[in-house]
Protein backbone atom coordinates (compact mmCIF):
# COMPACT_ATOMS: atom_id res chain seq x y z
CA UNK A 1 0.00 0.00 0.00
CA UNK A 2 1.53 3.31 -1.52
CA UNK A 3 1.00 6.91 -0.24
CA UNK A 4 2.84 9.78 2.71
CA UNK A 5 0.04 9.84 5.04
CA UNK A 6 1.28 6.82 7.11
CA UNK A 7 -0.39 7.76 10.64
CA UNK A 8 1.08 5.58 13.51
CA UNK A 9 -1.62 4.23 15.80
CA UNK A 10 -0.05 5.66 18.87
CA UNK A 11 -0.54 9.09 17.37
CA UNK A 12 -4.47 8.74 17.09
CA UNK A 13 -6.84 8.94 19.84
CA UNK A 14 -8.98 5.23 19.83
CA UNK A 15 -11.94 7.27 18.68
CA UNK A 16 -9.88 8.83 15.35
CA UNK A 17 -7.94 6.09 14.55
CA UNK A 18 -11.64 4.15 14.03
CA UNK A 19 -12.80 7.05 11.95
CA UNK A 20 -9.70 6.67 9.73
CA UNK A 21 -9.73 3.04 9.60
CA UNK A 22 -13.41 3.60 8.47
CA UNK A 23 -12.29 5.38 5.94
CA UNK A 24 -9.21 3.28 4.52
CA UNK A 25 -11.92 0.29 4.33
CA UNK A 26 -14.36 2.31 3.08
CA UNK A 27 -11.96 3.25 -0.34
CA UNK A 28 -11.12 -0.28 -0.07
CA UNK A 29 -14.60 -1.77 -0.33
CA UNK A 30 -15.80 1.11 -2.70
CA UNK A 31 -12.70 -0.16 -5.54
CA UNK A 32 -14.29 -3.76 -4.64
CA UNK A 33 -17.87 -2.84 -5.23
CA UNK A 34 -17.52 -0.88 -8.33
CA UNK A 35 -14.85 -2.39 -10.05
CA UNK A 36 -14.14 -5.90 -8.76
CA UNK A 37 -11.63 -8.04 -6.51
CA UNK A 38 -8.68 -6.96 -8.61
CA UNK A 39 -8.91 -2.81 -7.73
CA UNK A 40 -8.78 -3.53 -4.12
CA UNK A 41 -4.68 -3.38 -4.57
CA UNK A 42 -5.42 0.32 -5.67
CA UNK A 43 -6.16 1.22 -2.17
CA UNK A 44 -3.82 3.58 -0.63
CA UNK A 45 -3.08 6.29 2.01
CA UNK A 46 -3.75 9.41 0.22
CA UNK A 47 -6.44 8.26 -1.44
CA UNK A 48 -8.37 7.95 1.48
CA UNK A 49 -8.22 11.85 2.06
CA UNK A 50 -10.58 12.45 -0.55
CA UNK A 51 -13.17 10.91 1.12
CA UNK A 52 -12.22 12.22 4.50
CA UNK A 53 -12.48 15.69 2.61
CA UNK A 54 -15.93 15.42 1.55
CA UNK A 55 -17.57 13.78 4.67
CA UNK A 56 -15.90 16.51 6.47
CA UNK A 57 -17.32 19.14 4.55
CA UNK A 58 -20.97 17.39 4.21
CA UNK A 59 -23.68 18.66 6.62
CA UNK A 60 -25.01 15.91 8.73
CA UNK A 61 -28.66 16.66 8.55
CA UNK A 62 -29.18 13.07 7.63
CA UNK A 63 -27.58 11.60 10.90
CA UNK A 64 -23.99 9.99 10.88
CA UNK A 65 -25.72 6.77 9.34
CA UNK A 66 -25.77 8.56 6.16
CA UNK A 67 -22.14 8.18 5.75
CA UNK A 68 -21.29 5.15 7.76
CA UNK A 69 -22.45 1.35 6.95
CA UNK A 70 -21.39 -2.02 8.77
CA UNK A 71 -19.55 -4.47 6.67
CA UNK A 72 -18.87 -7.87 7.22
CA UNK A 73 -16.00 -9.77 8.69
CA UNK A 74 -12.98 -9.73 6.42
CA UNK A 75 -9.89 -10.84 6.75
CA UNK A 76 -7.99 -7.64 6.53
CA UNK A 77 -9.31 -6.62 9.50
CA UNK A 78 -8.69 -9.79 11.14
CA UNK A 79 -12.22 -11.81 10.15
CA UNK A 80 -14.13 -9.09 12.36
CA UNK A 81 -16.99 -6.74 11.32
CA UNK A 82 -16.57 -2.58 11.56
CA UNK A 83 -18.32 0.06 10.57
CA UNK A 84 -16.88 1.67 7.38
CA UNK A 85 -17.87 5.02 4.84
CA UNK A 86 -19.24 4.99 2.11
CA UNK A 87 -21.22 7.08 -0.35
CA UNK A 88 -20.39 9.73 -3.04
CA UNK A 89 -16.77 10.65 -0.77
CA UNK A 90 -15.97 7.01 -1.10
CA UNK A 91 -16.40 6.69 -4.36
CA UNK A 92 -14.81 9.78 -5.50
CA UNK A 93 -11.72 8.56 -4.00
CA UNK A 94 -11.80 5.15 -5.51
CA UNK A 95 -12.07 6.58 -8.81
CA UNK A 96 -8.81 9.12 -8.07
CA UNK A 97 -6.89 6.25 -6.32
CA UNK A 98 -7.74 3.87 -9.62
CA UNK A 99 -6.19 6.93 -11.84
CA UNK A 100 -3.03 7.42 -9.40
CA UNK A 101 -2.42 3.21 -9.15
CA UNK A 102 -2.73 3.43 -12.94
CA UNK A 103 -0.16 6.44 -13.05
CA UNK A 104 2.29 4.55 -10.09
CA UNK A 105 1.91 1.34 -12.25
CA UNK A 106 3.12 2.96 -15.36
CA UNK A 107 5.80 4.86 -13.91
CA UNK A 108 7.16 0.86 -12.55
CA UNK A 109 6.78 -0.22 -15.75
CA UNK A 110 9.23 2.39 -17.33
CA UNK A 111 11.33 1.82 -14.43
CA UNK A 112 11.66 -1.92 -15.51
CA UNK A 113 11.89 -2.46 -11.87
CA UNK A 114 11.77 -5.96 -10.44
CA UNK A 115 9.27 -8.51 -12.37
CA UNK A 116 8.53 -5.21 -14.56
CA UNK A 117 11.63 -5.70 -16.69
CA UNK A 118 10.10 -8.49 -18.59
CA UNK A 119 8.01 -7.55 -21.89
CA UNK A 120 5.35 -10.23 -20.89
CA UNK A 121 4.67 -8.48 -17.50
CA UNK A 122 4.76 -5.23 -18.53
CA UNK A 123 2.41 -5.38 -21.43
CA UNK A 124 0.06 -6.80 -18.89
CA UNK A 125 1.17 -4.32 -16.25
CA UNK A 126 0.08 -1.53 -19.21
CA UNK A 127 -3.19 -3.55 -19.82
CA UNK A 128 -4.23 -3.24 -16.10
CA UNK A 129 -3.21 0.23 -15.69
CA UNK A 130 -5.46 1.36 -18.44
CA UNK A 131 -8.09 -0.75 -17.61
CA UNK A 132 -8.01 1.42 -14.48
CA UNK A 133 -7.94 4.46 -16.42
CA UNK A 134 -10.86 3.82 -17.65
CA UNK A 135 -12.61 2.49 -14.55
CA UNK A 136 -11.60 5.40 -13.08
CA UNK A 137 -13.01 8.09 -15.95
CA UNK A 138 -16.52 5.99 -15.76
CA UNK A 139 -17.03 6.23 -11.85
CA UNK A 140 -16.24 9.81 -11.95
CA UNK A 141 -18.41 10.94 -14.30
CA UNK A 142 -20.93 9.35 -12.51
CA UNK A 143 -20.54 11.15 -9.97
CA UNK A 144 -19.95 14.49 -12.05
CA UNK A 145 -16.18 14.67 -11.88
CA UNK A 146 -14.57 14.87 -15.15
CA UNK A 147 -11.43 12.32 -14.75
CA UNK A 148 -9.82 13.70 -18.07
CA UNK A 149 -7.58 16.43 -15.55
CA UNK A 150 -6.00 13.19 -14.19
CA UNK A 151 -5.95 11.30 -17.41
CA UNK A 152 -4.06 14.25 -19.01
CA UNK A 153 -1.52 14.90 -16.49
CA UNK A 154 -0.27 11.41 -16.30
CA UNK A 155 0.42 11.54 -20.19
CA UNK A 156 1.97 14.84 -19.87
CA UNK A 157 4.23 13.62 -17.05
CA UNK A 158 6.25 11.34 -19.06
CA UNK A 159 6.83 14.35 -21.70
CA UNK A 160 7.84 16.79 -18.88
CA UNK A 161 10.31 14.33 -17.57
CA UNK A 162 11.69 13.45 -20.88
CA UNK A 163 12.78 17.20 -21.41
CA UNK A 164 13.97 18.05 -17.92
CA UNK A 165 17.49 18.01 -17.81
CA UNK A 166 20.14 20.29 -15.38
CA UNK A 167 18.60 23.65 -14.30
CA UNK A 168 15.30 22.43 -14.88
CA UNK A 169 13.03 24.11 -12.21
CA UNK A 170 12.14 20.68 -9.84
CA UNK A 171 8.63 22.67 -9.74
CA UNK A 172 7.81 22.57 -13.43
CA UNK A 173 8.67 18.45 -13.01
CA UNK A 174 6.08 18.70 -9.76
CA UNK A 175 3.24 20.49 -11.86
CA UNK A 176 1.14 17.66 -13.70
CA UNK A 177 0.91 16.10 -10.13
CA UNK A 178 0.03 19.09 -8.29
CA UNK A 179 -2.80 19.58 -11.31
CA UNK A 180 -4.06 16.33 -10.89
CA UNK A 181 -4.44 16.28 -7.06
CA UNK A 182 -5.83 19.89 -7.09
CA UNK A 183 -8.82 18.82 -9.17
CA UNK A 184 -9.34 16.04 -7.19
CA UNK A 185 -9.42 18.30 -4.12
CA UNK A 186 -11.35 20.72 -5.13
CA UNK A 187 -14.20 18.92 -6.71
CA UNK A 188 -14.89 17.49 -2.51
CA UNK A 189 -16.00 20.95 -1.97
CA UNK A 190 -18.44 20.59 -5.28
CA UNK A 191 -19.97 17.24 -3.99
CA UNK A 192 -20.13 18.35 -0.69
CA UNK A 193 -22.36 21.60 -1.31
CA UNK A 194 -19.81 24.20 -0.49
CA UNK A 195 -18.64 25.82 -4.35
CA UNK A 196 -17.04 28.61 -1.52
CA UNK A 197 -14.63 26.30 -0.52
CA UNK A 198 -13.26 24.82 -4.04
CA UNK A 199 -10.40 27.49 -4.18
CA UNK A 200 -8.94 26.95 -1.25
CA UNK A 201 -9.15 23.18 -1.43
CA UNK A 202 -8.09 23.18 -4.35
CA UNK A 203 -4.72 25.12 -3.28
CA UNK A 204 -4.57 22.52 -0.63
CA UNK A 205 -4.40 19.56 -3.05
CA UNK A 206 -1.95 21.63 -5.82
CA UNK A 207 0.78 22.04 -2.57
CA UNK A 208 -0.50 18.12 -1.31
CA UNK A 209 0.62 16.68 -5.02
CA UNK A 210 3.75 18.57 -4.82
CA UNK A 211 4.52 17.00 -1.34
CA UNK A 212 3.85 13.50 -2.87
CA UNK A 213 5.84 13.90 -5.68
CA UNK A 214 8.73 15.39 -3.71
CA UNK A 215 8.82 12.92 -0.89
CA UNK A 216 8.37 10.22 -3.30
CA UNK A 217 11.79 11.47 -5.21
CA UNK A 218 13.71 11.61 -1.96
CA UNK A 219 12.64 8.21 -0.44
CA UNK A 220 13.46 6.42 -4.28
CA UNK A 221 17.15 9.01 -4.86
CA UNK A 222 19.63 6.51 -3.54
CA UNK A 223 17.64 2.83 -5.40
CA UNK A 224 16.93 5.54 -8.26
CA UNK A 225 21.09 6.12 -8.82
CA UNK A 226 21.63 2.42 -7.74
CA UNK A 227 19.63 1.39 -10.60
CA UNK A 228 19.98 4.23 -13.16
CA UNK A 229 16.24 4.93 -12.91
CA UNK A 230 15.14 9.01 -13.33
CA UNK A 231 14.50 10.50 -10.52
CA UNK A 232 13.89 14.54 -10.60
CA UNK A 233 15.95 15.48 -7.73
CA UNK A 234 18.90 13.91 -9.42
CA UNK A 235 18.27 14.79 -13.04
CA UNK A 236 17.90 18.33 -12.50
CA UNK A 237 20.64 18.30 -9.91
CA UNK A 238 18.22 20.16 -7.13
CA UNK A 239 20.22 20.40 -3.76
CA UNK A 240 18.42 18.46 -0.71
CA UNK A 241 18.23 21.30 0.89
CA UNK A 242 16.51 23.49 -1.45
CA UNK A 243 13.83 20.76 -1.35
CA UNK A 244 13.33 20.59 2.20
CA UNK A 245 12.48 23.74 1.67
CA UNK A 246 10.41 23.61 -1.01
CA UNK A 247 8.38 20.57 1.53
CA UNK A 248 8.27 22.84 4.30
CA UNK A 249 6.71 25.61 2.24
CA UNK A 250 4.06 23.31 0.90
CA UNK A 251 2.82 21.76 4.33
CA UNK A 252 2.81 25.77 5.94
CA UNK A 253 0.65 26.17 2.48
CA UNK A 254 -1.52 23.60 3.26
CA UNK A 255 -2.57 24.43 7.03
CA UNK A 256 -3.17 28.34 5.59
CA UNK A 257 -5.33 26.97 3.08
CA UNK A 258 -6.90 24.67 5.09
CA UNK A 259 -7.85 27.40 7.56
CA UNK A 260 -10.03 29.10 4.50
CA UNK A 261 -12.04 25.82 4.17
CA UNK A 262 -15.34 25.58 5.92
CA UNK A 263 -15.77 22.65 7.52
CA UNK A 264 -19.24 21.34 8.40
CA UNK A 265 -18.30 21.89 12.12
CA UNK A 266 -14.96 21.64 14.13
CA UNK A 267 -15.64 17.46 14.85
CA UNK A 268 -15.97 16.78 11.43
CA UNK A 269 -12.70 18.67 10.51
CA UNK A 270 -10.84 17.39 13.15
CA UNK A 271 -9.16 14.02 10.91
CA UNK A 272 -8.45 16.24 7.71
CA UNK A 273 -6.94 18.65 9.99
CA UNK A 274 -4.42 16.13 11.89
CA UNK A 275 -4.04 14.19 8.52
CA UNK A 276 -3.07 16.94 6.04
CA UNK A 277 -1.04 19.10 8.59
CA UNK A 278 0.14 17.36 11.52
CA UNK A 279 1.04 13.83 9.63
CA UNK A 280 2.70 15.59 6.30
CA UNK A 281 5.01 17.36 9.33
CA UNK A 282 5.91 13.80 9.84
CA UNK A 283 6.16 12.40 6.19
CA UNK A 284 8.46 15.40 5.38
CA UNK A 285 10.53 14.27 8.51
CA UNK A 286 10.75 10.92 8.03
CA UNK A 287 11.29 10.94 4.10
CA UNK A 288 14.80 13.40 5.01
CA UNK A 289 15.52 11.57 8.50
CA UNK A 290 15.27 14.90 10.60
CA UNK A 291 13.67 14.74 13.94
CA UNK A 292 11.68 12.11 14.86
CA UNK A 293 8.30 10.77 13.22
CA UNK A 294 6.49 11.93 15.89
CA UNK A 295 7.04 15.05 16.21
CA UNK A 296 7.08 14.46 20.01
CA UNK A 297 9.90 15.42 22.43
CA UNK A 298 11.03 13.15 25.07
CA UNK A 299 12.98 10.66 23.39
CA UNK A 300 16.11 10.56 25.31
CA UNK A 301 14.02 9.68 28.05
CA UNK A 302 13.83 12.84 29.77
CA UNK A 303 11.89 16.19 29.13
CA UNK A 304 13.27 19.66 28.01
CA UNK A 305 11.99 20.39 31.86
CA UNK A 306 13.39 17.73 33.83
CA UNK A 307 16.82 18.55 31.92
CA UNK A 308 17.16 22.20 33.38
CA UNK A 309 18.80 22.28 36.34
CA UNK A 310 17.14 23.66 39.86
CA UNK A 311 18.43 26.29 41.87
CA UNK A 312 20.67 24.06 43.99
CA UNK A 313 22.07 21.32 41.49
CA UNK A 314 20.39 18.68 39.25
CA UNK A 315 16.94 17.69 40.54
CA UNK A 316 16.92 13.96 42.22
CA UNK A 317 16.40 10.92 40.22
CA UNK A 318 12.96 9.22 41.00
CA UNK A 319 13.15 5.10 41.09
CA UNK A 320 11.21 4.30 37.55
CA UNK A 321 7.95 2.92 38.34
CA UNK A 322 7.38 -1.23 38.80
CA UNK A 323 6.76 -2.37 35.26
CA UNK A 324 3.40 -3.45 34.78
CA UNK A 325 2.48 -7.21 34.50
CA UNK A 326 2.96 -8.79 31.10
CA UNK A 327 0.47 -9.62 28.86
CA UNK A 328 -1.31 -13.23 28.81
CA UNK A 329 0.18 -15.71 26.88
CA UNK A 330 -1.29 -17.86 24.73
CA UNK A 331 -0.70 -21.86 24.11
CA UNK A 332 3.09 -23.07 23.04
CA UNK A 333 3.61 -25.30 20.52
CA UNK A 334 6.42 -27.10 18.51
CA UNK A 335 8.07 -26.30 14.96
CA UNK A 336 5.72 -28.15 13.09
CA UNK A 337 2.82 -27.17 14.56
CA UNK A 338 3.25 -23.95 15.16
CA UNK A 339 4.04 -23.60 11.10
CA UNK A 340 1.12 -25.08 10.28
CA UNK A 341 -0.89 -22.50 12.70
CA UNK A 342 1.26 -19.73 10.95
CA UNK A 343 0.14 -20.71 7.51
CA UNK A 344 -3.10 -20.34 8.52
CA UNK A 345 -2.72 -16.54 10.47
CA UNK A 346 -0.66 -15.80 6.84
CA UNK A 347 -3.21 -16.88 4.72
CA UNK A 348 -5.98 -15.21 6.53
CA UNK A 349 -3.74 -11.95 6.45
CA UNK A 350 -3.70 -11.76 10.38
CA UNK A 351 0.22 -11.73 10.52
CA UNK A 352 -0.38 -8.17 8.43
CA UNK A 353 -3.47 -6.67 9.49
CA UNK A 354 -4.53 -8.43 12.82
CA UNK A 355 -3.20 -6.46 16.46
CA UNK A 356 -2.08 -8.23 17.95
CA UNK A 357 -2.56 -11.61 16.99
CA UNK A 358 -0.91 -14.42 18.72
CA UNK A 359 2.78 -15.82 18.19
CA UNK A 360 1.91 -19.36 16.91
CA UNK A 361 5.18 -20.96 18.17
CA UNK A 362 5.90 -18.78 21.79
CA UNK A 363 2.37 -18.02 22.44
CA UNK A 364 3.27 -14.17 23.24
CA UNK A 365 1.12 -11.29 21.69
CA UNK A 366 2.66 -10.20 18.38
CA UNK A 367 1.85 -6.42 16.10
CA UNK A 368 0.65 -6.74 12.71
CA UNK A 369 2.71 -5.83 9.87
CA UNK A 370 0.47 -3.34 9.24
CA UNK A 371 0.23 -1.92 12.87
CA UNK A 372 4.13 -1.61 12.64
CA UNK A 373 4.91 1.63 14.54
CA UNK A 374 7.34 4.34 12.59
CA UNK A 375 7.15 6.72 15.10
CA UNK A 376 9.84 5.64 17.75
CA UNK A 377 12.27 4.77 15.64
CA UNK A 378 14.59 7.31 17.05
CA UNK A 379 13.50 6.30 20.85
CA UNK A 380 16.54 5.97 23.18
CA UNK A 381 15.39 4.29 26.21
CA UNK A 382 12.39 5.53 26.70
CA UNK A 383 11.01 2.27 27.74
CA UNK A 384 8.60 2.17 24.45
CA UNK A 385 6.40 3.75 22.61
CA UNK A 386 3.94 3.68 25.14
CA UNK A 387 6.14 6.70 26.74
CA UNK A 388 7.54 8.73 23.71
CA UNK A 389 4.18 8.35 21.55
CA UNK A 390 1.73 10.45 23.54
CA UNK A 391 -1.01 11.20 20.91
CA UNK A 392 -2.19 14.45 23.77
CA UNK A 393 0.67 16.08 22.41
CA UNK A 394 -0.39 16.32 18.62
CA UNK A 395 -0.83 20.47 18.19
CA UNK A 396 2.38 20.91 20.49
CA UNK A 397 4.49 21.85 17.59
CA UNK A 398 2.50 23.40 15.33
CA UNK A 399 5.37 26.16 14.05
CA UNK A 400 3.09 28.92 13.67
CA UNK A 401 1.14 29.10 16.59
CA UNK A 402 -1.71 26.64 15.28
CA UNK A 403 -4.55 27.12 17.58
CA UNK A 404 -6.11 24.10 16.25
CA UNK A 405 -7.38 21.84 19.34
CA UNK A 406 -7.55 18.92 17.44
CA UNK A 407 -8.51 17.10 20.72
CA UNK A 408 -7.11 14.14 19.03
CA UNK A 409 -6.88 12.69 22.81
CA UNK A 410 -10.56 12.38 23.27
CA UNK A 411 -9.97 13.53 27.32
């Protein structure tokens, strides 16, 4: 699953990590119900904030139930039932996430990387991806959205890219993306009922693209020049820094334009706000390796308080509090059994998506693949995430004095 907006569960409240999960399986079973089994590998991150957009936006005369139904146990989520969205947001962003999957398929396929390199695979991998296209064009104009914008820049992408060379503003490379992703954006405000808010959004989603196509560069740079692929940083020699920059500038973009947006009221804001400002802080740290992912202080183990010094010497060192009991353990079993019983958790995709499901072999509880937490990575001896990942803290560091309240801790 592609896409910057990678939110670590300890970052999100119980309460908003259920809304965005909701939404994630929404997109999922919206690809799935339009356009078959297959399209459910288009789901991805971003993707999901199109549909986040427009519930946000939509006034909830009609109850919550008007944008929420229960689905049945699947085994992404572990063989277990949950409430999920659906409607026109979901699938708006199905039909942008087919056109994007189409566009990140392609892009592999020129690439030649991995399995792509052979003609066989690659004809089919062009097959699929404009199969998608067209999937993509049909539910949009459905639902009014014309999905030519997208169709178009993908083409002219490959042209742009073709002709950039040394000197090449990284910006004009950027601009087919950040068209694409601005339409999409903006047209949430149209299905929502708010025209008033189309402008801004759509400035949102122009500076979001440019994000994703800029992190995206500096994650691939060093596989890129290992393999010879193009990648724009390198090709029009850009300096790092100058596109740290140019990342920094876009997220401060996005939280101003944000702010012009009006929301149907401040609850139903509150994801799109932590998504689109607080976590693409985090995907521009963790794509350059500054900081830490989440954004949190505290990761030597101590506060920026409890380092200053008192009046008469360093304060006294409290014994650490007794470690709480373990969790409960689950039955042991031998090599070939517990295979056997791993098979089974693999097949039924609870080794990826199931937290925590149970260690077949030692009994203990294990995380998900999916549930895999990014934000500590940088944690020295804090004693765990559980200390360093304190999803209170999520407006601390807004840079500019972000008066937001997300609330995100539900207390």
């Amino acid at each position: 699953m592609f896409g910057i907006i990678r939110p670590c569960r300890h970052r999100l409240s119980e309460a908003m990590r259920t809304e965005w999960m909701a939404h994630l399986c929404g997109l999922c079973l919206a690809l799935k119900g339009d356009h078959g089994q297959m399209a459910r590998i288009a789901t991805n991150y971003d993707g999901l904030v199109i549909s986040v957009l427009v519930e946000a936006q939509s006034p909830r005369t009609e109850g919550v139930g008007a944008w929420r139904r229960t689905a049945g146990p699947c085994a992404l989520r572990g063989m277990r039932s949950a409430s999920v969205a659906h409607g026109e947001g979901a699938r708006l962003a199905a039909s942008v996430s087919l056109v994007l999957a189409s566009a990140k398929m392609r892009d592999h396929v020129e690439d030649r990387d991995g399995l792509l390199a052979r003609r066989p695979v690659a004809a089919a991998a062009r097959r699929m991806a404009a199969r998608w296209d067209r999937a993509g064009a049909r539910t949009g104009s459905e639902l009014g959205f014309d999905t030519a914008v997208l169709v178009d820049a993908v083409e002219r992408q490959s042209g742009i890219e073709a002709l950039a060379g040394a000197g090449t503003p990284l910006l004009a490379v950027t601009e087919p993306t950040e068209t694409a992703t601005a339409a999409a954006f903006g047209y949430t405000a149209v299905l929502a009922g708010r025209p008033a808010n189309k402008a801004p959004l759509e400035e949102a989603g122009r500076l979001f693209g440019r994000l994703a196509h800029l992190l995206d560069a500096v994650e691939d740079l060093a596989e890129d020049a290992r393999t010879g692929a193009w990648n724009p940083v390198a090709a029009t020699g850009t300096d790092l820094v100058e596109v740290r920059r140019l990342c920094d500038d876009a997220v401060h973009g996005v939280r101003l334009a944000l702010r012009e947006a009006d929301f149907g009221s401040k609850a139903q804001g509150r994801l799109a706000h932590v998504l689109l400002v607080h976590e693409l802080e985090r995907a521009v740290d963790r794509a350059f390796g500054s900081g830490n992912a989440c954004g949190h202080g505290g990761h030597s183990g101590q506060s920026a308080h409890s380092k200053q010094q008192a009046s008469f010497g360093p304060p006294p060192v409290m014994p650490p509090p007794p470690a709480p009991p373990g969790p409960p353990r689950g039955p042991q079993r031998d090599l070939l059994s517990g295979c056997l019983v791993w098979t089974g958790l693999f097949c039924t995709c609870q080794v990826c998506c199931k937290d925590p499901y149970t260690d077949p072999w030692t009994g203990w509880p294990r995380e998900g693949w999916c549930y895999k937490c990014d934000c500590c990575d940088s944690c020295d001896g804090c004693g765990g995430c559980g200390d360093c990942c304190n999803c209170c803290d999520c407006c601390s560091n807004c840079g500019d004095g972000c008066d937001c309240d997300c609330s995100c801790c539900d207390c």
